[in-house]
C-alpha atoms as a PDB file:
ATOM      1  CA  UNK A   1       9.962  -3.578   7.292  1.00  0.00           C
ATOM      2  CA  UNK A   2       7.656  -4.393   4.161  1.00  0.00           C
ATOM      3  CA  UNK A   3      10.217  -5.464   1.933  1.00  0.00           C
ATOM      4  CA  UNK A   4      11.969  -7.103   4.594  1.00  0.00           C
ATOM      5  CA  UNK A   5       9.352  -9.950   4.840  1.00  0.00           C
ATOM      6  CA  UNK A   6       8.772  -8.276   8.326  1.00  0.00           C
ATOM      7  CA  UNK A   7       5.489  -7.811   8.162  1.00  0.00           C
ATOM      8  CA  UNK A   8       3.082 -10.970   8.722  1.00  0.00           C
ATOM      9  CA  UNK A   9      -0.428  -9.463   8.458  1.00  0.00           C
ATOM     10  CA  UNK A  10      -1.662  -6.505   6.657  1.00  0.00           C
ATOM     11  CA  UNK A  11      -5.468  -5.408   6.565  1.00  0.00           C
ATOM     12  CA  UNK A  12      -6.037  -3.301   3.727  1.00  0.00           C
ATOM     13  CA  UNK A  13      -9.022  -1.634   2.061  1.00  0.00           C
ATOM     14  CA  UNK A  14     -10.343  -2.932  -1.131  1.00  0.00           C
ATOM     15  CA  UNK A  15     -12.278  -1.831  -4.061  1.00  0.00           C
ATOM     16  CA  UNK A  16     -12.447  -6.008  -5.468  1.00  0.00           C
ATOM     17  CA  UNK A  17     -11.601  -9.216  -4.808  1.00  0.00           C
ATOM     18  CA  UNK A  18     -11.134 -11.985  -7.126  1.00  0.00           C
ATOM     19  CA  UNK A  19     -11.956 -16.158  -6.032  1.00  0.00           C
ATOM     20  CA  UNK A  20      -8.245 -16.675  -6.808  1.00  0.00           C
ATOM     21  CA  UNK A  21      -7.190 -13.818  -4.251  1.00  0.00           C
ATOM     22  CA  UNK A  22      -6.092 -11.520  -6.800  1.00  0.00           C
ATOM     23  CA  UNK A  23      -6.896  -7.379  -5.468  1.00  0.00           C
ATOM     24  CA  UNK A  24      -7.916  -4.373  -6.640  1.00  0.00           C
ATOM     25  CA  UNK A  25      -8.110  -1.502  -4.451  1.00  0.00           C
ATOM     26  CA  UNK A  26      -7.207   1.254  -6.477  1.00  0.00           C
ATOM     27  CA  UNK A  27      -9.563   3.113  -9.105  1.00  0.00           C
ATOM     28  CA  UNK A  28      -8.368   5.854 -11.687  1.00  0.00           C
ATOM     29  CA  UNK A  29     -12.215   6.102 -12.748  1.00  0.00           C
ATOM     30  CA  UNK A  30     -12.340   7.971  -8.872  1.00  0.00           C
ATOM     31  CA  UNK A  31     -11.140  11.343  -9.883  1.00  0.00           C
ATOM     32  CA  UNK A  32      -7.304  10.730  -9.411  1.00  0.00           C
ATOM     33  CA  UNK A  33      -5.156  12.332 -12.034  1.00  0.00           C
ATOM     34  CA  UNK A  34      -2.952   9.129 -12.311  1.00  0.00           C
ATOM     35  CA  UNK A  35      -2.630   5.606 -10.634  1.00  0.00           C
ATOM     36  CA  UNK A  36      -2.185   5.981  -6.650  1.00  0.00           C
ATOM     37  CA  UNK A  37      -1.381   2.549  -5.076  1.00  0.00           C
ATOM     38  CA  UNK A  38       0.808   4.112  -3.120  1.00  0.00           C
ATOM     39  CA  UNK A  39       2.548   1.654  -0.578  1.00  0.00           C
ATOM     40  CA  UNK A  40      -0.769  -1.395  -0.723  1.00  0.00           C
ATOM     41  CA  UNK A  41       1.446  -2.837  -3.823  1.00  0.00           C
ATOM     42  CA  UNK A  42       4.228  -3.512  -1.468  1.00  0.00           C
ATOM     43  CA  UNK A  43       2.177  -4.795   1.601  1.00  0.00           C
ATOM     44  CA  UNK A  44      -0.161  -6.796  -0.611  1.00  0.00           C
ATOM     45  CA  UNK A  45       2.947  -8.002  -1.989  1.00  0.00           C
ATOM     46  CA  UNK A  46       4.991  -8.833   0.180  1.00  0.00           C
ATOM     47  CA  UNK A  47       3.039  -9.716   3.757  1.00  0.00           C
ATOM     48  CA  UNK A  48       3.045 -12.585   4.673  1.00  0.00           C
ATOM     49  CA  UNK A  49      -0.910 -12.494   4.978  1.00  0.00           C
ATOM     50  CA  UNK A  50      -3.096 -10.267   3.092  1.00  0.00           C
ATOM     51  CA  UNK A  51      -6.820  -9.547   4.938  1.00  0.00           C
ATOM     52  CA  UNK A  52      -9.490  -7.432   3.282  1.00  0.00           C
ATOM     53  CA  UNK A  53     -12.041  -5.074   4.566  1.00  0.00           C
ATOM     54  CA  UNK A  54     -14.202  -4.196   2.275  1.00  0.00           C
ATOM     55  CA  UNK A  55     -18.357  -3.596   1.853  1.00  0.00           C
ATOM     56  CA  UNK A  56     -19.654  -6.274   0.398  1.00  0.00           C
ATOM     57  CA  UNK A  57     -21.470  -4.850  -2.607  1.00  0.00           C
ATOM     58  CA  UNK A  58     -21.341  -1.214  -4.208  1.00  0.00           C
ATOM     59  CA  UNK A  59     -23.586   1.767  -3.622  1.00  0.00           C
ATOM     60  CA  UNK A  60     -25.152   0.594  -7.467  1.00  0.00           C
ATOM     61  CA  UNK A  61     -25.568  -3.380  -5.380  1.00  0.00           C
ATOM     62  CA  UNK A  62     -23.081  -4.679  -7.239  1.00  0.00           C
ATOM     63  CA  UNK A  63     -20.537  -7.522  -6.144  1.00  0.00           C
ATOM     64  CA  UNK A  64     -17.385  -6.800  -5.309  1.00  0.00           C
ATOM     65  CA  UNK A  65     -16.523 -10.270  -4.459  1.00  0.00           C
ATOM     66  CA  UNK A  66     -15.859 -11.274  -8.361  1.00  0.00           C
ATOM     67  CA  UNK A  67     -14.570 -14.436 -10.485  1.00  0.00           C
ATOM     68  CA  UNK A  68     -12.277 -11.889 -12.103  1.00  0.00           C
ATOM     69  CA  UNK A  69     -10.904  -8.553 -11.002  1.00  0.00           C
ATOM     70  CA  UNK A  70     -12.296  -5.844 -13.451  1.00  0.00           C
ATOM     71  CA  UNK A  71     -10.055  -2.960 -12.089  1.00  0.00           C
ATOM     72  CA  UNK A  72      -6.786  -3.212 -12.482  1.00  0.00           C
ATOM     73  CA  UNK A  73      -4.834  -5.259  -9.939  1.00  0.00           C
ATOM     74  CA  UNK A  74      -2.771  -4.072  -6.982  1.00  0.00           C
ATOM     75  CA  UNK A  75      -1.289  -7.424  -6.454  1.00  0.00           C
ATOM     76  CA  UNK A  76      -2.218 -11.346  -7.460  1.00  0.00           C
ATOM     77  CA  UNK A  77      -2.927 -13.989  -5.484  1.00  0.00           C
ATOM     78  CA  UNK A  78      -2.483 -12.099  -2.124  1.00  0.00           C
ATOM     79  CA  UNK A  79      -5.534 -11.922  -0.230  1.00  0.00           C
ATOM     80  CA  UNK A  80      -6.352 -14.658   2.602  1.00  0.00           C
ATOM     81  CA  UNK A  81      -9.591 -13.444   3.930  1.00  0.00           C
ATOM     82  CA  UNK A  82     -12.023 -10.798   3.381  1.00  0.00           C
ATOM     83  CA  UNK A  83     -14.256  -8.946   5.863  1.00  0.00           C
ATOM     84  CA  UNK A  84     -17.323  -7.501   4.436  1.00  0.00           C
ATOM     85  CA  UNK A  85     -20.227  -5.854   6.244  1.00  0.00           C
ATOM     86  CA  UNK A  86     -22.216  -8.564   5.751  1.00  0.00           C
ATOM     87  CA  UNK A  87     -19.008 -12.062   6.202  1.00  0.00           C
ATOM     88  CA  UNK A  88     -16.072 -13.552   6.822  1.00  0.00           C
ATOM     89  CA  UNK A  89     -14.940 -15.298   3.760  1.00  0.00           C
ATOM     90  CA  UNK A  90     -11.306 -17.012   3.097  1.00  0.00           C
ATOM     91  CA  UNK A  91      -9.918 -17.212  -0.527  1.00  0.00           C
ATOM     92  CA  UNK A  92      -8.768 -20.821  -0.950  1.00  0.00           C
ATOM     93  CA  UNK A  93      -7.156 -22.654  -3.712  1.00  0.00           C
ATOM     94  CA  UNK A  94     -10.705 -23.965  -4.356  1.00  0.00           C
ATOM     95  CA  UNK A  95     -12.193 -20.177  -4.425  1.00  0.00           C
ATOM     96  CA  UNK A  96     -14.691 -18.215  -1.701  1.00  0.00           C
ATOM     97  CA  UNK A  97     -15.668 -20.116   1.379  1.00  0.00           C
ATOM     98  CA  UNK A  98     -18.053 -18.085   3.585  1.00  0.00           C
ATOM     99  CA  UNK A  99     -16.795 -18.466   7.570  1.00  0.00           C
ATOM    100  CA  UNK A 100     -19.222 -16.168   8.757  1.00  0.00           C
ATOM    101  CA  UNK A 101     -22.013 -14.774   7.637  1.00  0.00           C
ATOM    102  CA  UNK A 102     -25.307 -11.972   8.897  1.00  0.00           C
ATOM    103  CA  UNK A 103     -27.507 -13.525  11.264  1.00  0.00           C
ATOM    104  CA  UNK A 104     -30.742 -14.134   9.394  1.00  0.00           C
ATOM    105  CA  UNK A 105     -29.323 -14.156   6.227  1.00  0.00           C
ATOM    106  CA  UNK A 106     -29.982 -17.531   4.007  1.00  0.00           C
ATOM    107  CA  UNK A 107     -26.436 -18.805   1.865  1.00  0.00           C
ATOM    108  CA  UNK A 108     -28.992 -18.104  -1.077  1.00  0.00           C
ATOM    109  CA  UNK A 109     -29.141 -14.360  -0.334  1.00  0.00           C
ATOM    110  CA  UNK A 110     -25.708 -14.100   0.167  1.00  0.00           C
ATOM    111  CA  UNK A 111     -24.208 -16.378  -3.007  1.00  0.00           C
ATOM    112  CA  UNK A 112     -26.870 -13.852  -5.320  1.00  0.00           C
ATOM    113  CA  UNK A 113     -25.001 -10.534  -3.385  1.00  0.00           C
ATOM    114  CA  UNK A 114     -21.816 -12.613  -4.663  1.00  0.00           C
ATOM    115  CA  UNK A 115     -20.054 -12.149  -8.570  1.00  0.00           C
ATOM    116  CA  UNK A 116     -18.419 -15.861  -8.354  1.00  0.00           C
ATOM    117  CA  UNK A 117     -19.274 -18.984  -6.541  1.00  0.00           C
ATOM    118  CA  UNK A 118     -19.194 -19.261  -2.807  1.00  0.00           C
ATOM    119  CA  UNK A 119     -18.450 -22.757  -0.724  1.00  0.00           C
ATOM    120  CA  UNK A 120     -19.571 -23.141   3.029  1.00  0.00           C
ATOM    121  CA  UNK A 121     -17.681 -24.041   5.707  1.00  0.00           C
ATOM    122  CA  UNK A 122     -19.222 -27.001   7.525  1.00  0.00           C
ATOM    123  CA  UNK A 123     -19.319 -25.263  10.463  1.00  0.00           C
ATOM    124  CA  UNK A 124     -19.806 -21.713   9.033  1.00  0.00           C
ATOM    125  CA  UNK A 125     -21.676 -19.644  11.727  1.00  0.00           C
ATOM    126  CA  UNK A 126     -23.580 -16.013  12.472  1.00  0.00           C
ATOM    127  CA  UNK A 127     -21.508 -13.137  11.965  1.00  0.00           C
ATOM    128  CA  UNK A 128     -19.846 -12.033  15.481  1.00  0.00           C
ATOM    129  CA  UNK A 129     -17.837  -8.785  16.312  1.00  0.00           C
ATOM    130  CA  UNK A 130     -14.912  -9.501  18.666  1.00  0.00           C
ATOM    131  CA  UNK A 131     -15.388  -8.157  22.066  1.00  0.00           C
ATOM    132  CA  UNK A 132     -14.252  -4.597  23.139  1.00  0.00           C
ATOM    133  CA  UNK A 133     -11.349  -4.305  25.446  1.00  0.00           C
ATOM    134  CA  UNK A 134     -12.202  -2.043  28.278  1.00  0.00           C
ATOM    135  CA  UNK A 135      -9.592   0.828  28.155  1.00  0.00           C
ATOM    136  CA  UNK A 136      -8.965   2.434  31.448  1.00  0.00           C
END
C-alpha cells in the first residue's frame, strides 16, 4: 500500500520541520541503540501528502519549526502542513504560512516561538478544533 502510491495522506509525528518541508522525526540522542525510522521513511516518502503533528516548541522552548533541520532527516521535501499545539501552518515553495493560529496570540508572539520566517495567510484565523462526531 505505501510503496504502491496507495496511500494519499499520512499524519505523522515529528521531532522538526524545516521551511522547505524537509522532516525529522527520529532522534538517536533519545536513548535508542541505533537509528529507528522504522516505516515514517516510506510514508513520508512516498504519500502522496505528508501532515505533521507536532508541539510547537520543546520542553527547553525551543523551535521546532526551523530554517534547517538539525536532526537528521527522515525524508526531504515531504511535509504539506503542520499541526502544532499552538497552529496550522502549510510549507509552501515560499516557506511557513501560518493558517491558523491560538486565539489571543499576536503573529509577533508566534514568529519569536518560530526558528525561520513565517508568512500569513490573508485570511489566517483563530485556531479551531473540528467538531466531535457523536458515536452512538
Amino acid at each position: 500500500m505505501i510503496r504502491g502510491g496507495h496511500i494519499d495522506v499520512t499524519v505523522l509525528g515529528c521531532f522538526e520541520v524545516a521551511e522547505n518541508g524537509d522532516m525529522a522525526n527520529w532522534d538517536m540522542r533519545v536513548g535508542h541503540k541505533g537509528p529507528l525510522v522504522g516505516g515514517a521513511m516510506d510514508l513520508a516518502a512516498c504519500a502522496r501528502q505528508v501532515w505533521v503533528i507536532m508541539e510547537h516548541n520543546t520542553r527547553k522552548g525551543e523551535p521546532r519549526l526551523l530554517k534547517h533541520c538539525v536532526l537528521p532527516l527522515t525524508a526531504v521535501r515531504c511535509v504539506s502542513r503542520i499541526y502544532t499545539d499552538i497552529a496550522v501552518v502549510d510549507v509552501t515553495p515560499q516557506g511557513f504560512l501560518v493558517r491558523e493560529v491560538l486565539a489571543g496570540m499576536s503573529h509577533e508572539e508566534l514568529q519569536a516561538r518560530t526558528g525561520a520566517h513565517l508568512r500569513f495567510a490573508p485570511h489566517c484565523r483563530a485556531l479551531t478544533a473540528p467538531p466531535i462526531a457523536p458515536t452512538d
